[in-house]
Protein backbone atom coordinates (compact mmCIF):
# COMPACT_ATOMS: atom_id res chain seq x y z
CA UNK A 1 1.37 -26.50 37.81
CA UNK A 2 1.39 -26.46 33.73
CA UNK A 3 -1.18 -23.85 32.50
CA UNK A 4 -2.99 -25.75 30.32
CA UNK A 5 -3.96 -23.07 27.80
CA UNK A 6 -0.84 -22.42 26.83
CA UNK A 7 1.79 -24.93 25.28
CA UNK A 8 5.62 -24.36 23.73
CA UNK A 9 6.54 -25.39 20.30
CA UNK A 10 10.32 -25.29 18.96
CA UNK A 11 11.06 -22.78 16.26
CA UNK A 12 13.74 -23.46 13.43
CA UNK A 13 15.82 -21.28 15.48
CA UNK A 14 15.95 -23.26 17.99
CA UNK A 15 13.64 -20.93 20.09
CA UNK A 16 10.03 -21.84 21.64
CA UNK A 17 6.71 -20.15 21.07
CA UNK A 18 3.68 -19.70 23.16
CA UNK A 19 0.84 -21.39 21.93
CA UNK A 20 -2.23 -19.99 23.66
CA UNK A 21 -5.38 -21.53 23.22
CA UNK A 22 -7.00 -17.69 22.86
CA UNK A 23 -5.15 -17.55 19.24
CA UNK A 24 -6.12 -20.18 17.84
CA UNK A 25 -9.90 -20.02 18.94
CA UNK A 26 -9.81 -16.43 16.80
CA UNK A 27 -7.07 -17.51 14.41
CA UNK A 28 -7.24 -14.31 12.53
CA UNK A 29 -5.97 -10.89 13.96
CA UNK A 30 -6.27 -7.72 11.85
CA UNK A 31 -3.97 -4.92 13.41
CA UNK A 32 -4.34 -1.19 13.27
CA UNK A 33 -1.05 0.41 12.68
CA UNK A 34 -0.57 3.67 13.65
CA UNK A 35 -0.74 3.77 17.92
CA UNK A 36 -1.30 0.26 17.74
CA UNK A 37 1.52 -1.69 16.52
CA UNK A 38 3.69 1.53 15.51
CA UNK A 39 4.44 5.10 17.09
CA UNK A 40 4.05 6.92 14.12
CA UNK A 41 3.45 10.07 15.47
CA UNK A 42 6.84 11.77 15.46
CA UNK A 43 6.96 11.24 11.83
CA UNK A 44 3.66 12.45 11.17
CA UNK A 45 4.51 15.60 13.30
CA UNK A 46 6.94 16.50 11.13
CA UNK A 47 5.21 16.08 8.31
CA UNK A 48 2.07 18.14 9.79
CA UNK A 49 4.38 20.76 10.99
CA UNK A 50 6.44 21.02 7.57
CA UNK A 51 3.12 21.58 5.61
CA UNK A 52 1.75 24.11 8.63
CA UNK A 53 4.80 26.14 7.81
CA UNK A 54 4.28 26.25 4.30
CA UNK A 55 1.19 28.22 4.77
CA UNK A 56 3.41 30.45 7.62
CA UNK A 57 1.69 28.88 10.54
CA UNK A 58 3.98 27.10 13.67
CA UNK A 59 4.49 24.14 14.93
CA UNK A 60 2.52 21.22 17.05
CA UNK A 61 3.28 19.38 19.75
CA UNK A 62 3.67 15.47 19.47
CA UNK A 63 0.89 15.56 22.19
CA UNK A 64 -1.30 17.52 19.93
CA UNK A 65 -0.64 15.95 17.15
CA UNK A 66 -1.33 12.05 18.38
CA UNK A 67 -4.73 13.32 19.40
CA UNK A 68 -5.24 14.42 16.28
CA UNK A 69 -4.18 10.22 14.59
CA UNK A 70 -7.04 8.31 13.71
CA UNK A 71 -8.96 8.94 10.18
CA UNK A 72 -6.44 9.09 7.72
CA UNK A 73 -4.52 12.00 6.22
CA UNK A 74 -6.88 14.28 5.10
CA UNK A 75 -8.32 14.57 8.36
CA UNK A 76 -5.21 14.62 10.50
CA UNK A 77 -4.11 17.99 8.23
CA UNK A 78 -7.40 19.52 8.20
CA UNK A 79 -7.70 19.10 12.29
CA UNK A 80 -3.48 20.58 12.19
CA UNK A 81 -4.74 23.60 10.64
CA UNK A 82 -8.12 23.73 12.86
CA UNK A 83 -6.02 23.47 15.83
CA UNK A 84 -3.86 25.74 15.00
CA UNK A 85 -6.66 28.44 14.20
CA UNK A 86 -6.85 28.56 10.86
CA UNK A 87 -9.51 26.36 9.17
CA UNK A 88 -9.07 26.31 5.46
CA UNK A 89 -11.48 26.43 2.20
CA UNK A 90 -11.59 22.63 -0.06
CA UNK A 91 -9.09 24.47 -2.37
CA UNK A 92 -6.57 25.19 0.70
CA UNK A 93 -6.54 21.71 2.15
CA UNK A 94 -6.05 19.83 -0.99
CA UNK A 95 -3.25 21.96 -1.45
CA UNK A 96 -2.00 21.34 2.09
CA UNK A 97 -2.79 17.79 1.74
CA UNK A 98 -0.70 17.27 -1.36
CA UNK A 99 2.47 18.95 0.76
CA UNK A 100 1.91 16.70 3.43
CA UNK A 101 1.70 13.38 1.33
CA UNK A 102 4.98 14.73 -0.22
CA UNK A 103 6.73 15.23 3.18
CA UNK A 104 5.18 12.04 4.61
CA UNK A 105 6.31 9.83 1.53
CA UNK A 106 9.81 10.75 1.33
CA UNK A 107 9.90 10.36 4.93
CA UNK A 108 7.60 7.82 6.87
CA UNK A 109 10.38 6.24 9.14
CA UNK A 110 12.75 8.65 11.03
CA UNK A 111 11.81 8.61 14.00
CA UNK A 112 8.86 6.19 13.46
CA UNK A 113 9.13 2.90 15.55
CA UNK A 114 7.45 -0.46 16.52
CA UNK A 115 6.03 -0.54 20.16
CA UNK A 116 7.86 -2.50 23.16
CA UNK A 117 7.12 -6.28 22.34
CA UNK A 118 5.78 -5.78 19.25
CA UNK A 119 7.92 -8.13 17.33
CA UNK A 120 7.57 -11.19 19.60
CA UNK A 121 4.48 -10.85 19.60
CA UNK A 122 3.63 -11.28 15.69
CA UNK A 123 6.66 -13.88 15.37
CA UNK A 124 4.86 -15.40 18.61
CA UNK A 125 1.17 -15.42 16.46
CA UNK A 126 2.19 -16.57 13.66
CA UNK A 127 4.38 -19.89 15.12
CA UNK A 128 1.13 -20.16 16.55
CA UNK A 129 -0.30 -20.70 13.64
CA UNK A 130 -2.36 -17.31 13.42
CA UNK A 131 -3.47 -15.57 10.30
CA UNK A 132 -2.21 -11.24 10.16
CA UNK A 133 -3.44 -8.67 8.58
CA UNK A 134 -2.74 -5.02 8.31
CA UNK A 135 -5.96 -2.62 8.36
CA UNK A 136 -5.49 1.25 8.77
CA UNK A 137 -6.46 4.23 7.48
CA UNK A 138 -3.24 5.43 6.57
CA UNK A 139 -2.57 5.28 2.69
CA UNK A 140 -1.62 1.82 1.30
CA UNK A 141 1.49 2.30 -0.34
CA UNK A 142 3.13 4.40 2.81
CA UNK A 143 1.76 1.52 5.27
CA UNK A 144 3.59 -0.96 2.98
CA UNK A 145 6.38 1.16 3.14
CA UNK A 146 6.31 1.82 6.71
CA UNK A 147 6.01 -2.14 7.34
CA UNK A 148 8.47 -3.06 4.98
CA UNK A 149 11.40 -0.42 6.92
CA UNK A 150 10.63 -1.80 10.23
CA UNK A 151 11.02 -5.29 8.46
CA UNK A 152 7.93 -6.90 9.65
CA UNK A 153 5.78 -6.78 6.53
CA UNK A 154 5.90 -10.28 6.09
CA UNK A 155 4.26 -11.05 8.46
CA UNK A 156 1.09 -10.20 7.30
CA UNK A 157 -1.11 -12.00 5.00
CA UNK A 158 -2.23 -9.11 3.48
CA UNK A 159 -2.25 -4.71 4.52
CA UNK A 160 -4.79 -2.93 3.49
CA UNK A 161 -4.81 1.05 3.96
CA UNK A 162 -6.71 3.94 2.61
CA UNK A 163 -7.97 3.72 -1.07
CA UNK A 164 -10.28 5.44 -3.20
CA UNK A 165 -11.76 1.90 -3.88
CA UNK A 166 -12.66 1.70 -0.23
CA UNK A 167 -14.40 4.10 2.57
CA UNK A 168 -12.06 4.83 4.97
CA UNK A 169 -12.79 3.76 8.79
CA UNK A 170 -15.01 2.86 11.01
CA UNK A 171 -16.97 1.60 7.52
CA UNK A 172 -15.97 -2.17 7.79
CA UNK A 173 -15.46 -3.14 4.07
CA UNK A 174 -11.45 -2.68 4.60
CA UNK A 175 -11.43 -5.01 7.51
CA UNK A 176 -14.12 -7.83 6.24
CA UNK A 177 -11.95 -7.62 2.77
CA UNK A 178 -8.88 -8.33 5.31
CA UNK A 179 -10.00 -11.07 6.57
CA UNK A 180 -11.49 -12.71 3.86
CA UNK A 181 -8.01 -11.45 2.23
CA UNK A 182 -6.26 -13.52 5.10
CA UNK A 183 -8.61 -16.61 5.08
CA UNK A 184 -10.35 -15.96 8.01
CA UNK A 185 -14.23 -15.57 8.68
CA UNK A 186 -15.26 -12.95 11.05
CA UNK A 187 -16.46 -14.92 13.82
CA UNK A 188 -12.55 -16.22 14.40
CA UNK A 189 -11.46 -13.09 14.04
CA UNK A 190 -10.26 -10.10 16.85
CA UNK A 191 -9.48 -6.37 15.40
CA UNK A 192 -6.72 -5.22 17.38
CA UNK A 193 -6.81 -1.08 17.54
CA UNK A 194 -6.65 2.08 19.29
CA UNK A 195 -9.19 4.52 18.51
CA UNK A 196 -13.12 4.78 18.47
CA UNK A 197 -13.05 4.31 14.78
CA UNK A 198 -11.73 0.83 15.25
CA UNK A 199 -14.46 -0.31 17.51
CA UNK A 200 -16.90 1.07 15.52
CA UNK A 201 -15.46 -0.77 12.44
CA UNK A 202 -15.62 -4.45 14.11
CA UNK A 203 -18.81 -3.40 15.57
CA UNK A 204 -20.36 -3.01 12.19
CA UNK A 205 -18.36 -6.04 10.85
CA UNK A 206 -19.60 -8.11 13.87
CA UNK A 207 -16.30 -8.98 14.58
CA UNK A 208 -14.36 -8.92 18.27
CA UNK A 209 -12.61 -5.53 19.41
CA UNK A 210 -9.51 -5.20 21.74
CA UNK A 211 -7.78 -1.84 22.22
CA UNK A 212 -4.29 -1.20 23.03
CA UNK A 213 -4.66 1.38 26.11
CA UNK A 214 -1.39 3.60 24.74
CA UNK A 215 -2.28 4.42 21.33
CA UNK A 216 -4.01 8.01 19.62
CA UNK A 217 -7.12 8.90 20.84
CA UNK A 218 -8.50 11.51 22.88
CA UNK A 219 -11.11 9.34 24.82
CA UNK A 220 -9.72 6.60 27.47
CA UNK A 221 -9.30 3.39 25.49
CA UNK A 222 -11.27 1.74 28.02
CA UNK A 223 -14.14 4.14 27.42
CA UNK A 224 -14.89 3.30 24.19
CA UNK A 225 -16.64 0.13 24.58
CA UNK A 226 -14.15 -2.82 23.01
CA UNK A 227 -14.55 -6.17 24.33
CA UNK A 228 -10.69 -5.95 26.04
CA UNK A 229 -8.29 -3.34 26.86
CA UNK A 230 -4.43 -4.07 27.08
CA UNK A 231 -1.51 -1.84 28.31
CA UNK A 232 1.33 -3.92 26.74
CA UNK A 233 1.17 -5.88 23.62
CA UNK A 234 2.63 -8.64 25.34
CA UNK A 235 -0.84 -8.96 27.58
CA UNK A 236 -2.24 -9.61 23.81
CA UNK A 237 -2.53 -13.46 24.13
CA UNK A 238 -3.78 -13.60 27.19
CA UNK A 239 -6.52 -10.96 26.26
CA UNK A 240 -7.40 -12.93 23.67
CA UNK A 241 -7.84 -16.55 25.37
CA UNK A 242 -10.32 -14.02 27.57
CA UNK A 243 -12.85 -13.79 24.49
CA UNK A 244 -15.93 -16.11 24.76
CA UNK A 245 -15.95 -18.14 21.25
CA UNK A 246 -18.13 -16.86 18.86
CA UNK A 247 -20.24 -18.85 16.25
């Protein structure tokens, strides 16, 4: 038997896409990046660990360090050098930050990569006839860069990452500005994320939360109180067709 919330539509290639009912009921999907829709954290590692050993200190662990993903630079290299035992004065850490943003810009994507199914799945959103957007904590012009080397950037109506103009997560101006960036309203729209800070983002946006159960945090994604959990981005549609419409 057909399942009737889900339909196929032909793509110029010649290919078919899923249309699930779910996507189009919250037509706009605002994706976290890093642990979300990219591993990041090798790259990030080496970044952490290259500015760790500029002040003579060793190396992390990519363990370590993906627990450590989540608020943006300044935090991830101020929890490096907590972890490693040495917390540092204001004057230290904007002199570690400034080596890391070095490292990091020269080199977001070596090791850096886009989680199983991730492509389908945007190229299977948009035929769909979803709007994308990028909202991280990460700084903008590296997420664009980062995006733009694993070639998917276009597919997003619009990425917005850290800025002095904006707080950084959970406050929800970034991801209301996405969406109303995209086209979308907030009550047809899903955050998709990893971390605490992105539920408590769409919570104070009123907007839908699912969490992708393999990403950065230290807390069980399904402890953290989204409205779906998902072990495979693939399980993404379906996840969302599972969200009660919102008015």
């Amino acid at each position: 038997m057909s399942n009737p919330s889900k339909k196929t539509e032909s793509r110029p290639d010649g290919s078919s896409a899923r249309l699930w009912a779910g996507a189009l009921r919250h037509d706009t999907l605002v994706f976290d990046l890093d642990g979300t829709l990219v591993h990041s954290a090798p790259d990030l590692r080496h970044a952490l660990n290259h500015t760790l050993a500029s002040f003579g200190l060793g190396p992390l662990s990519l363990e370590v360090v993906g627990g450590l993903v989540g608020d943006g630079i300044a935090k991830l290299v101020e929890r490096g050098f907590e972890v490693s035992g040495h917390p540092m004065t204001d004057g230290q850490l904007e002199e570690a930050y400034a080596t890391f943003v070095k490292r990091y810009e020269a080199y977001p994507v070596v090791d850096s990569e886009l989680y199983p199914g991730a492509l389908p799945l945007l190229d299977e959103l948009t035929a769909s006839g979803a709007k994308l957007a990028i909202c991280t904590n990460k700084l903008e012009p590296i997420a664009n860069d980062i995006l733009a080397k694993l070639a998917i950037a276009d597919r997003f109506e619009i990425i917005l990452g850290g800025h002095a103009s904006r707080p950084p997560k959970p406050d929800p101006a970034s991801l209301l500005k996405a969406v109303e960036s995209a086209g979308g309203s907030p009550e047809r729209s899903v955050m998709i994320g990893d971390s605490k800070v992105d539920v408590d983002m769409a919570r104070a946006a009123n907007i839908q939360v699912i969490l992708v159960s393999f990403g950065y945090t230290a807390m069980p994604a399904a402890k953290l109180g989204a409205d779906a959990v998902i072990d495979r981005l693939s399980d993404l549609p379906e996840a969302l067709a599972s969200l009660p419409a919102t008015s």
